[in-house]
C-alpha atoms as a PDB file:
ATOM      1  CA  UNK A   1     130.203 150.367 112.218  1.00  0.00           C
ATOM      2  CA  UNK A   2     133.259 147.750 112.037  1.00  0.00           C
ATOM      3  CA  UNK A   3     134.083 145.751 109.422  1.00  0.00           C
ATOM      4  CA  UNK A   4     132.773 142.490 111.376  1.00  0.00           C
ATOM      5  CA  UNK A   5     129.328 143.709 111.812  1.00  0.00           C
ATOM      6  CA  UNK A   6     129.793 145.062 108.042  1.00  0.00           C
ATOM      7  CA  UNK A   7     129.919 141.616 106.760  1.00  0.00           C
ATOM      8  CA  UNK A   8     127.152 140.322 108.954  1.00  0.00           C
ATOM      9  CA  UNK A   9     124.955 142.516 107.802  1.00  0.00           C
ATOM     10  CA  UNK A  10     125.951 141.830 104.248  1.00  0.00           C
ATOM     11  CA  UNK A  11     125.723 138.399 104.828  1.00  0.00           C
ATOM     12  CA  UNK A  12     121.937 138.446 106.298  1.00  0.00           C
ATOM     13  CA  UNK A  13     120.911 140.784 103.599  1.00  0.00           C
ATOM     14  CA  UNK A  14     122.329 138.140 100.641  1.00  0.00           C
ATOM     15  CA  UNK A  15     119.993 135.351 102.574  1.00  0.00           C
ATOM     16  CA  UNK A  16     117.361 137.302 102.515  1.00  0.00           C
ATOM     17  CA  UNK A  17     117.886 138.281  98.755  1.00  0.00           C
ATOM     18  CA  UNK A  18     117.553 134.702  98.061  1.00  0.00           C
ATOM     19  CA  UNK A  19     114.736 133.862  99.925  1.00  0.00           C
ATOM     20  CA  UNK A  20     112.610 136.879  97.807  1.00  0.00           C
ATOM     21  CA  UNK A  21     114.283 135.250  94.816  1.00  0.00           C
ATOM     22  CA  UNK A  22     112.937 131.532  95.832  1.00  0.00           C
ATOM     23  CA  UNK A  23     109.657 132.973  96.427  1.00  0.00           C
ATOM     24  CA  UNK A  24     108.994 133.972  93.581  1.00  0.00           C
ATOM     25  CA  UNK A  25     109.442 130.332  91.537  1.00  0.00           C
ATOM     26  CA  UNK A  26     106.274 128.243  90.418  1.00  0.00           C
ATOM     27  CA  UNK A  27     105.650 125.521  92.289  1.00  0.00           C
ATOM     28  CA  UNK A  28     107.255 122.246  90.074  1.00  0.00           C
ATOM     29  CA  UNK A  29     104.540 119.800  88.259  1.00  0.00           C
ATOM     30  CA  UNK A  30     104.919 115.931  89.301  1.00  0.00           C
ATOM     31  CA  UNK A  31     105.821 115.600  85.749  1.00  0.00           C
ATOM     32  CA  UNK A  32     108.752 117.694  86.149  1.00  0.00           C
ATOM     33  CA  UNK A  33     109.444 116.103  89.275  1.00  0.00           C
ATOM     34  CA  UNK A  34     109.576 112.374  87.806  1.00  0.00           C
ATOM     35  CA  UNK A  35     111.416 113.843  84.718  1.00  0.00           C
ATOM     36  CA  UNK A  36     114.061 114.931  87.462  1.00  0.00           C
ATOM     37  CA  UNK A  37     114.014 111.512  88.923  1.00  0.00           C
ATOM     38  CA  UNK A  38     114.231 109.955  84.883  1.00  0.00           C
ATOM     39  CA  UNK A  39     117.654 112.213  84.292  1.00  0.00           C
ATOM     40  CA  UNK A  40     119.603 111.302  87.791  1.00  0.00           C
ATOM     41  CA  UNK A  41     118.879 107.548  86.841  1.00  0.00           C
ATOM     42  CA  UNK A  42     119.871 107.737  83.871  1.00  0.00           C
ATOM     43  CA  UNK A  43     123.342 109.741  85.195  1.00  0.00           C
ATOM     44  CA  UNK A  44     123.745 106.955  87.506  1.00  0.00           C
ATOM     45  CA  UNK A  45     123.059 104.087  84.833  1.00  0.00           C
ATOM     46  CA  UNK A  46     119.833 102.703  86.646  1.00  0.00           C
ATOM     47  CA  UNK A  47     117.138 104.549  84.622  1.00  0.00           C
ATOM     48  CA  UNK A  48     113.684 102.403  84.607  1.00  0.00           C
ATOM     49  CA  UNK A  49     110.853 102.541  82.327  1.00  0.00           C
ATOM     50  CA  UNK A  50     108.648 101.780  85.271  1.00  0.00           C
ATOM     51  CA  UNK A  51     109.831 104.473  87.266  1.00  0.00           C
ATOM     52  CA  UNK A  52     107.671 107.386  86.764  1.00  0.00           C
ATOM     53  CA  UNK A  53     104.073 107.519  85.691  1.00  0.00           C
ATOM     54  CA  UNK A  54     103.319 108.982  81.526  1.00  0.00           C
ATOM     55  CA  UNK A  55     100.212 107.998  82.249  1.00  0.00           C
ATOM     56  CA  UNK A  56      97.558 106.492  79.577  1.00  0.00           C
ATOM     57  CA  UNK A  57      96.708 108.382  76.804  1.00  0.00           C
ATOM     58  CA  UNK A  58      98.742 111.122  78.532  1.00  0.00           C
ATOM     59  CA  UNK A  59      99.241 112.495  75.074  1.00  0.00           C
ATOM     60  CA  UNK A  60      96.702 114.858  74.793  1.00  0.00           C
ATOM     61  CA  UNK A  61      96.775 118.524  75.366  1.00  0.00           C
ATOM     62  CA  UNK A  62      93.833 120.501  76.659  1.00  0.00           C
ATOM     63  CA  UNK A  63      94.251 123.951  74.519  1.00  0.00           C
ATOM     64  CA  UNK A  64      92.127 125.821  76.612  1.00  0.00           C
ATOM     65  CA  UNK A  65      89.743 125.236  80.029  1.00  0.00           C
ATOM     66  CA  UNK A  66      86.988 124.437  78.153  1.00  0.00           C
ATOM     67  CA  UNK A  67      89.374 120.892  76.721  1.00  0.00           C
ATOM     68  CA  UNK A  68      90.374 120.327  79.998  1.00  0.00           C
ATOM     69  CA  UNK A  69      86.622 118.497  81.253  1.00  0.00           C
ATOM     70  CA  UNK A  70      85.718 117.220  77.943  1.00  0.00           C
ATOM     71  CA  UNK A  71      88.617 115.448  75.943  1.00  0.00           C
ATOM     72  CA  UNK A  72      88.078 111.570  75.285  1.00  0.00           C
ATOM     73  CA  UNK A  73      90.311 110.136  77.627  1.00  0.00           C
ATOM     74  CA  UNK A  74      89.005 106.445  76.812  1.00  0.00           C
ATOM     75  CA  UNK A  75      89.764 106.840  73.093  1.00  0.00           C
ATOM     76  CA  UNK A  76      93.572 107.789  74.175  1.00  0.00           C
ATOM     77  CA  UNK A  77      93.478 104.397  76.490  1.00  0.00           C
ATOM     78  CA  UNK A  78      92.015 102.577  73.994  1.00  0.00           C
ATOM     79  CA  UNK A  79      94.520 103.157  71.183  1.00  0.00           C
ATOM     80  CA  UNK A  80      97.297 102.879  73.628  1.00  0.00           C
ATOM     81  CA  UNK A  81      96.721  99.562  74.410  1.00  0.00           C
ATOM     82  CA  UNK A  82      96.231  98.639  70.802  1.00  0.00           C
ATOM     83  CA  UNK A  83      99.357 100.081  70.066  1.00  0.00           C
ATOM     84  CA  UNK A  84     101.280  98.284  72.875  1.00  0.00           C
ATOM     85  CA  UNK A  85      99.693  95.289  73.207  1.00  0.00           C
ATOM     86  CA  UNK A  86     103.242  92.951  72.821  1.00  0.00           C
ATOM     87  CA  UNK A  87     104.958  95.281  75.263  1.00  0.00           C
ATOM     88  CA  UNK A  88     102.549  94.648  77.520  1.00  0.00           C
ATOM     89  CA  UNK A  89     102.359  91.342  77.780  1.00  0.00           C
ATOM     90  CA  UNK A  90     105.998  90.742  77.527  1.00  0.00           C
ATOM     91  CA  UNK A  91     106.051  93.624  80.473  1.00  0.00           C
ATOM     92  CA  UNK A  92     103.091  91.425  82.394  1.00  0.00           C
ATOM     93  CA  UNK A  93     104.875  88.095  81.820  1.00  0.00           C
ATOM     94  CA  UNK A  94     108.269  89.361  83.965  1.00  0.00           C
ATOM     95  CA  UNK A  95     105.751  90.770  85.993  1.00  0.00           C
ATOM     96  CA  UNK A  96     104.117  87.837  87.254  1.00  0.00           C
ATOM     97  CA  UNK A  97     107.242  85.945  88.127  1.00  0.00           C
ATOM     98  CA  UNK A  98     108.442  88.409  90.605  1.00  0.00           C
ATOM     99  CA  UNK A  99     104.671  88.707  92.482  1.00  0.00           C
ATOM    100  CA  UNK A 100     104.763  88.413  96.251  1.00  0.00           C
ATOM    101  CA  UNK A 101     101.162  87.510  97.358  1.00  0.00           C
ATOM    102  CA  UNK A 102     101.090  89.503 101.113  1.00  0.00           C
ATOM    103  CA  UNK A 103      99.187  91.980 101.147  1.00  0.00           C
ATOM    104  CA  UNK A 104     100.737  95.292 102.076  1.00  0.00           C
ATOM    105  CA  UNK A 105     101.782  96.651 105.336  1.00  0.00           C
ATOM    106  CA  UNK A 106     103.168  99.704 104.463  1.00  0.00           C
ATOM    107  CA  UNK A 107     103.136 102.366 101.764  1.00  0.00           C
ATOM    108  CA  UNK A 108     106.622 101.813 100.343  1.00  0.00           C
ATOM    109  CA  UNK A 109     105.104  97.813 100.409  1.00  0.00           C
ATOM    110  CA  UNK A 110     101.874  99.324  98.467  1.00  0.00           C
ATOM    111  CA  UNK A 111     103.212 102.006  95.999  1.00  0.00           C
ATOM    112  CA  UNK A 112     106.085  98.375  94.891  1.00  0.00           C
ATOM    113  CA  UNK A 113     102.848  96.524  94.156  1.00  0.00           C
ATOM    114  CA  UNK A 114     101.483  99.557  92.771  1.00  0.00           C
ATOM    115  CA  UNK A 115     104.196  99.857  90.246  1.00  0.00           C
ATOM    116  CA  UNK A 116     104.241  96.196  88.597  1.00  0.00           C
ATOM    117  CA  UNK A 117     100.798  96.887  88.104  1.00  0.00           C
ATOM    118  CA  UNK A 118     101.340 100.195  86.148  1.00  0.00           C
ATOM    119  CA  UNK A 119     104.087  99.050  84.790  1.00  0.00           C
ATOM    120  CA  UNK A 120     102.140  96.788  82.368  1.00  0.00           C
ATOM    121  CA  UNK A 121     100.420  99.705  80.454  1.00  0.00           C
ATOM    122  CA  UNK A 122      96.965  98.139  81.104  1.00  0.00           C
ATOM    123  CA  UNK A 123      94.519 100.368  82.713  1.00  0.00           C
ATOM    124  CA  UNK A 124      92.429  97.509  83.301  1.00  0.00           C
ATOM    125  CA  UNK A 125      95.163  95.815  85.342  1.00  0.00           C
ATOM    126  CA  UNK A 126      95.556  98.658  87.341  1.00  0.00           C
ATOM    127  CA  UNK A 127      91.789  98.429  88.076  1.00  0.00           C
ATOM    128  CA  UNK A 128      91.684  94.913  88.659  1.00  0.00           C
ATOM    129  CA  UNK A 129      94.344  95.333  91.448  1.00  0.00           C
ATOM    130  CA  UNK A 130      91.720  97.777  93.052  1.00  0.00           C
ATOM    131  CA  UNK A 131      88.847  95.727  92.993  1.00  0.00           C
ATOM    132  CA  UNK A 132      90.946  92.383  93.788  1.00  0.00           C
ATOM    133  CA  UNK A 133      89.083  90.265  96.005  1.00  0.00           C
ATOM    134  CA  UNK A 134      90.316  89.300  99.559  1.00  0.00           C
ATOM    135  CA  UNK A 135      92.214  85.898  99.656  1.00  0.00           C
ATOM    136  CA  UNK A 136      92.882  85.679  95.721  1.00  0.00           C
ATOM    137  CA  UNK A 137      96.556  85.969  94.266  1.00  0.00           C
ATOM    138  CA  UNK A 138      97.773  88.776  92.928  1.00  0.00           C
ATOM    139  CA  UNK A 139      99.028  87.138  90.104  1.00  0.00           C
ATOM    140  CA  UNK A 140      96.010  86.420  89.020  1.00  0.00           C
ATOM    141  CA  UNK A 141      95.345  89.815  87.444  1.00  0.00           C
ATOM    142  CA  UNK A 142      98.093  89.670  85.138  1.00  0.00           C
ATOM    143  CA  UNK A 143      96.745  88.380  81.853  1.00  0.00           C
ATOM    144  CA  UNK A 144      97.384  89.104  78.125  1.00  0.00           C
ATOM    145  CA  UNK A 145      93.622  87.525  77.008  1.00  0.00           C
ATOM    146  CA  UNK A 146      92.060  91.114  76.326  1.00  0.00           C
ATOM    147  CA  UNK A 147      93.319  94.073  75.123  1.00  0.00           C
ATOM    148  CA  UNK A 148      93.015  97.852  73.260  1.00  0.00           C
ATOM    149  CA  UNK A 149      88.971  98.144  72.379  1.00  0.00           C
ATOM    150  CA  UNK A 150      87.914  94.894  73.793  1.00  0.00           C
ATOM    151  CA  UNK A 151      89.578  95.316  77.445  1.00  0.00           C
ATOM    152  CA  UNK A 152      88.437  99.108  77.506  1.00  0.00           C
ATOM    153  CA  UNK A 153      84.719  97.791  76.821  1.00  0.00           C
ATOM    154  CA  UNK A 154      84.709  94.910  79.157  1.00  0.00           C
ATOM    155  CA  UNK A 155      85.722  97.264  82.613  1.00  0.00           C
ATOM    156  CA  UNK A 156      82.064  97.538  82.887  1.00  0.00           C
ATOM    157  CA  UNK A 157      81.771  93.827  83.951  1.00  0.00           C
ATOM    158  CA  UNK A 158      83.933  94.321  86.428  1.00  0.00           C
ATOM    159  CA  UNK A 159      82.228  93.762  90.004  1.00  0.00           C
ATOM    160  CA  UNK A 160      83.405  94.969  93.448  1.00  0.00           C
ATOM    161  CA  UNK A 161      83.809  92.108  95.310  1.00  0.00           C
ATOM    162  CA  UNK A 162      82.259  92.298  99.130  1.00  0.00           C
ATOM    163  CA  UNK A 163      85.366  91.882 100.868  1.00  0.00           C
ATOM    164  CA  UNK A 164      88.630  93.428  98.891  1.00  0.00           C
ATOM    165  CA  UNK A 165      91.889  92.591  99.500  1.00  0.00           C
ATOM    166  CA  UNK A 166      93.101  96.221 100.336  1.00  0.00           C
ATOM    167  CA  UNK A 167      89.946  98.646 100.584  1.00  0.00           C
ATOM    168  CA  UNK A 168      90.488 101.941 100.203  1.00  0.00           C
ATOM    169  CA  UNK A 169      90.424 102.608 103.945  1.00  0.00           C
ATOM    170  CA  UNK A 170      93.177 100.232 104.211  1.00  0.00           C
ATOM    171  CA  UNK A 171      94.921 102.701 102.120  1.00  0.00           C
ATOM    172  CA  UNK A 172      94.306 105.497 104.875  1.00  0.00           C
ATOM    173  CA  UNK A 173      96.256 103.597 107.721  1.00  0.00           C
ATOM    174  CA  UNK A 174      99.425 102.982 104.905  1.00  0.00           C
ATOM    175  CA  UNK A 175      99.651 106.618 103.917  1.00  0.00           C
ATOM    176  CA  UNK A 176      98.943 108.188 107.667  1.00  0.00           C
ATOM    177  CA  UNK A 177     102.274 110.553 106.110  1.00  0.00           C
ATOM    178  CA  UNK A 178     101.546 110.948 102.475  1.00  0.00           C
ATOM    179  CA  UNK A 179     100.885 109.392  99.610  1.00  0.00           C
ATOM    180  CA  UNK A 180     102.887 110.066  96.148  1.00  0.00           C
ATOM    181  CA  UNK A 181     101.243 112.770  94.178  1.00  0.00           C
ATOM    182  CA  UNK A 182     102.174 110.664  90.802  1.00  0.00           C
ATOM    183  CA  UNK A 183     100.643 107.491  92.568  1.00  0.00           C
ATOM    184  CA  UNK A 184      97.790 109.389  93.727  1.00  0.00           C
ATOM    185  CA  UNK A 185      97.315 111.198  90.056  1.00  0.00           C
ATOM    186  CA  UNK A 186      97.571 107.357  88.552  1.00  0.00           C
ATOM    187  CA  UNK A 187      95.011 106.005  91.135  1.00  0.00           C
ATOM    188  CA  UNK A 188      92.643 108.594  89.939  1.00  0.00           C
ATOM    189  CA  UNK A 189      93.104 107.853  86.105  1.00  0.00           C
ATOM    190  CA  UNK A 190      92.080 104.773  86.808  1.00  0.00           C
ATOM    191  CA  UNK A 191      89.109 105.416  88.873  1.00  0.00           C
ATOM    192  CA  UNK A 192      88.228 107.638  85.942  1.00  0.00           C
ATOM    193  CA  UNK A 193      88.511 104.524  83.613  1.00  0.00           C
ATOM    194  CA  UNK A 194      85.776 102.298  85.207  1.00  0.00           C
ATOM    195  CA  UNK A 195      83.303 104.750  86.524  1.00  0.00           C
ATOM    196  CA  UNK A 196      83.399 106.832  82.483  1.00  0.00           C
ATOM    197  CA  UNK A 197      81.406 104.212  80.891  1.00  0.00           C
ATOM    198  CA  UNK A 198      78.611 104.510  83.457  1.00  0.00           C
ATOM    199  CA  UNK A 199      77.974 108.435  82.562  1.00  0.00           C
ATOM    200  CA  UNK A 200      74.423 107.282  80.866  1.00  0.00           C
ATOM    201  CA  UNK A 201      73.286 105.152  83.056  1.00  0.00           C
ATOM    202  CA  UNK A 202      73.576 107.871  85.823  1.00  0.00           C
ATOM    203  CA  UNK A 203      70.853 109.369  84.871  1.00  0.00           C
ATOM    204  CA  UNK A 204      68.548 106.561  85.963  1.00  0.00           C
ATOM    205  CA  UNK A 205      69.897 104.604  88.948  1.00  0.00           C
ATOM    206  CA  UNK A 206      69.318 101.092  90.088  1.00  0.00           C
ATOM    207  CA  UNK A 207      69.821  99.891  92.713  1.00  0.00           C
ATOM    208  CA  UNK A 208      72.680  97.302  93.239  1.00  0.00           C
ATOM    209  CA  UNK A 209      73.318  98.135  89.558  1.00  0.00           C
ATOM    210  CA  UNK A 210      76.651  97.982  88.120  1.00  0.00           C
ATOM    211  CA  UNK A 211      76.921 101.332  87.915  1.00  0.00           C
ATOM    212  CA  UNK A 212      75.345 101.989  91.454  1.00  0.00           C
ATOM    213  CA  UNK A 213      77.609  99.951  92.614  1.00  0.00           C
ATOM    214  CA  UNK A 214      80.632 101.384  90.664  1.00  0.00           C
ATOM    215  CA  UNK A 215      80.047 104.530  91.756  1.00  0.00           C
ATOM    216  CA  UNK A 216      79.538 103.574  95.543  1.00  0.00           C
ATOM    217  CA  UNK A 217      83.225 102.182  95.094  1.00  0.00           C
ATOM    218  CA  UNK A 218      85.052 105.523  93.620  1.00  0.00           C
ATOM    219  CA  UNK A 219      83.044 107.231  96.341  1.00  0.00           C
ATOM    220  CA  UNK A 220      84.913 104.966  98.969  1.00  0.00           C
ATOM    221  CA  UNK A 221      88.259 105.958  97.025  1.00  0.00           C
ATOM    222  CA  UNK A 222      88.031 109.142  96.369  1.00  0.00           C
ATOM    223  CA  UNK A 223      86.974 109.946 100.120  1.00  0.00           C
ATOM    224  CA  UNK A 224      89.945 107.924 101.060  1.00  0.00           C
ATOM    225  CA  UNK A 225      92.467 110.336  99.021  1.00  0.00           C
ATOM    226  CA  UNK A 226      91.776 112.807 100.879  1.00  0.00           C
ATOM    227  CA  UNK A 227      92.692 111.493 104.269  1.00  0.00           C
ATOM    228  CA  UNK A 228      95.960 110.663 103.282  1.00  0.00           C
ATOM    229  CA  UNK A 229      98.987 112.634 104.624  1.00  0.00           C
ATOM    230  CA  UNK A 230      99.462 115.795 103.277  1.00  0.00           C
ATOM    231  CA  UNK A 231      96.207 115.166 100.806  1.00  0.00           C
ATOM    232  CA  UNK A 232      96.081 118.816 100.151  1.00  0.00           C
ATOM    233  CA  UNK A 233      99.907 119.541  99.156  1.00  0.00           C
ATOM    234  CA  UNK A 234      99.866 116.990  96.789  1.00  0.00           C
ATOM    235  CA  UNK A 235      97.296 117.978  94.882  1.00  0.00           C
ATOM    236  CA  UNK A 236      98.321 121.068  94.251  1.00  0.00           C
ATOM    237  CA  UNK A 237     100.782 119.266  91.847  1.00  0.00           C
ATOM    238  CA  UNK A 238      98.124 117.750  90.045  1.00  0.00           C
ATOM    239  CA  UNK A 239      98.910 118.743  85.868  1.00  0.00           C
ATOM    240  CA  UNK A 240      95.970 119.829  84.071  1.00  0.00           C
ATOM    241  CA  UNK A 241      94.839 116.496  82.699  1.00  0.00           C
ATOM    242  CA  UNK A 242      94.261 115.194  86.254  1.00  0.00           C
ATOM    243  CA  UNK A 243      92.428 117.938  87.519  1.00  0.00           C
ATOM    244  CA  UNK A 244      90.110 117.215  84.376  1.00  0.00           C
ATOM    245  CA  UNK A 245      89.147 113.832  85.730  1.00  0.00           C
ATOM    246  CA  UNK A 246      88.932 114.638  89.276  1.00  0.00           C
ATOM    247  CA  UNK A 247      86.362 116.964  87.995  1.00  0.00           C
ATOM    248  CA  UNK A 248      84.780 114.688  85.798  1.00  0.00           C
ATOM    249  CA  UNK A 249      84.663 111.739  88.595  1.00  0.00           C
ATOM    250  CA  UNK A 250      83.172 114.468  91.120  1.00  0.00           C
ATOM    251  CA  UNK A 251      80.624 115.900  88.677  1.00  0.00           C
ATOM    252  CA  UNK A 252      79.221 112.439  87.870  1.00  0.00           C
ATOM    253  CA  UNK A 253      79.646 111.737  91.406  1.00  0.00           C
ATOM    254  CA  UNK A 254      76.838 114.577  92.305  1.00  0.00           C
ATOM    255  CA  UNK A 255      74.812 113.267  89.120  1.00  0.00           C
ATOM    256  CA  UNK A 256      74.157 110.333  90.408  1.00  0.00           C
ATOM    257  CA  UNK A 257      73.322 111.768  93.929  1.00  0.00           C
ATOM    258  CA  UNK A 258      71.166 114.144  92.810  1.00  0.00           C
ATOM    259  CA  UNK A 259      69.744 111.617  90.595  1.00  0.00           C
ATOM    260  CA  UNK A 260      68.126 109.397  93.650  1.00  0.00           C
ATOM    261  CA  UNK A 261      71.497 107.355  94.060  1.00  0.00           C
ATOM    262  CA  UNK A 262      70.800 105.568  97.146  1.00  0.00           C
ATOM    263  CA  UNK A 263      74.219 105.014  97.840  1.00  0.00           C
ATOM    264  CA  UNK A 264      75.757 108.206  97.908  1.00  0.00           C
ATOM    265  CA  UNK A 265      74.280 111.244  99.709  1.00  0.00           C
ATOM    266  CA  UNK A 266      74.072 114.671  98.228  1.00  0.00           C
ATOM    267  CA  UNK A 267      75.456 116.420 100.971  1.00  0.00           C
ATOM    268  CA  UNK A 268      78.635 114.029 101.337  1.00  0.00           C
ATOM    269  CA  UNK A 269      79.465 114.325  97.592  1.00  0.00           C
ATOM    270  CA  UNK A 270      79.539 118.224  97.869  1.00  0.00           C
ATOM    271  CA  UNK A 271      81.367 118.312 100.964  1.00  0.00           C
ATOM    272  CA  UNK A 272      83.928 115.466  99.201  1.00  0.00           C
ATOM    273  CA  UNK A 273      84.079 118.704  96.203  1.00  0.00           C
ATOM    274  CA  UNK A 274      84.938 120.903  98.873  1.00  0.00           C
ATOM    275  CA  UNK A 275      87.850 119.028  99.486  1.00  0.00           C
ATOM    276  CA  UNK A 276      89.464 118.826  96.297  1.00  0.00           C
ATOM    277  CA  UNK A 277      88.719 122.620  95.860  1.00  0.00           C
ATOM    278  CA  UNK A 278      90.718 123.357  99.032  1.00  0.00           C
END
């Protein structure tokens, strides 16, 4: 053997040490991944609050698998927003003078809206911009008139609209590539938020009922996740609080259905389960 062929050899075998070596890591959380993001920005001087998703009420810890579909995730938001109310209408009030009213083309056009929205620390904001209207400003969501207890009660009254001003199949045709695992995470907290009060009244479905018609909507949303790009890589970096409420959301999903909701079909809601077992 020469010495040329030597060092080849060596060469391909320290490669392949590396690649057992890689193997072997656990896959990185999205929080990890946004702290990453958090810790270059700051290196480069350009670190933003509004950056990367902590979520609301993302304090809590689920201690064991039995937490993890049964902690109070509205008593976190709640106190959150009583806690930061001023912040968050200062936050909403720079906000609103740098809204653009067209409607999004494109998912880097989306996920910018996306983030002025989360940025305020509302939940119900965040909803708000879901269940926008079509034809009505954008600006007209961010408002400082309810807050903590008050706003967390009033999501109920929220309506879907008939026509919205991005549906969730819109989303679809913007994230044909992939959608952001954080912004996908954050879109399900909130979908959480306004279908949780309805938990009761799933029980006993009416039709064209609030909560009928609530439920129809995360339906639409949480069908249209998982036609995104890549749908199934990203959530595999789901943390364990959001697999808790895509649980939650699907088991009151299949509640409802098996309840005599006449908007959502049995067999639909277990194959959408499927999906987000995958």
């Amino acid at each position: 053997m020469t010495d040329i062929s030597f060092l080849i050899i060596g060469k391909d075998y320290d490669e392949f040490k590396d690649f057992v070596a890689v193997s072997q890591l656990a896959p990185i959380s999205s929080a990890e991944m946004g702290q990453l993001f958090v810790q270059r920005q700051q290196q480069s001087g350009t670190s933003s609050s509004s950056t990367v998703s902590k979520g609301f009420g993302s304090n809590k810890i689920c201690k064991d698998s039995s937490d993890l579909y049964d902690f109070d995730l509205n008593a976190n938001l709640e106190t959150t927003m009583i806690e930061n109310h001023g912040t968050t209408c200062k936050a909403q009030e720079n906000t609103t003078k740098n809204i653009k009213d067209k409607v999004p083309r494109n998912a880097l056009e989306f996920e910018r809206e996306w983030r002025q929205c989360w940025a305020t620390g509302s939940p119900a904001t965040a909803l708000k911009y879901l269940l926008l209207p079509k034809g009505e400003k954008l600006g007209s969501i961010f408002d400082c008139h309810e807050h903590g207890t008050k706003e967390a009660a009033n999501r109920s009254n929220l309506t879907v609209p008939k026509e919205l001003r991005l549906s969730p199949e819109d989303i679809v045709k913007l994230h044909k590539i992939e959608m952001n695992s954080t912004t996908m995470e954050e879109i399900i907290e909130i979908l959480y938020f306004y279908i949780a009060p309805f938990e009761t009244s799933a029980e006993n479905p009416v039709v064209d009922s609030p909560c009928m018609m609530a439920s129809s909507f995360v339906y639409r949303w949480m069908t249209s996740l998982t036609k995104c790009g890549r749908f199934s890589l990203s959530i595999q970096f789901f943390d364990a609080k959001h697999k808790a409420l895509t649980h939650s959301i699907l088991r009151l999903l299949e509640k409802e259905a098996t309840n005599g909701c006449q908007k959502l079909q049995l067999g639909e809601i277990l194959n959408l389960i499927k999906s987000y077992k995958k």
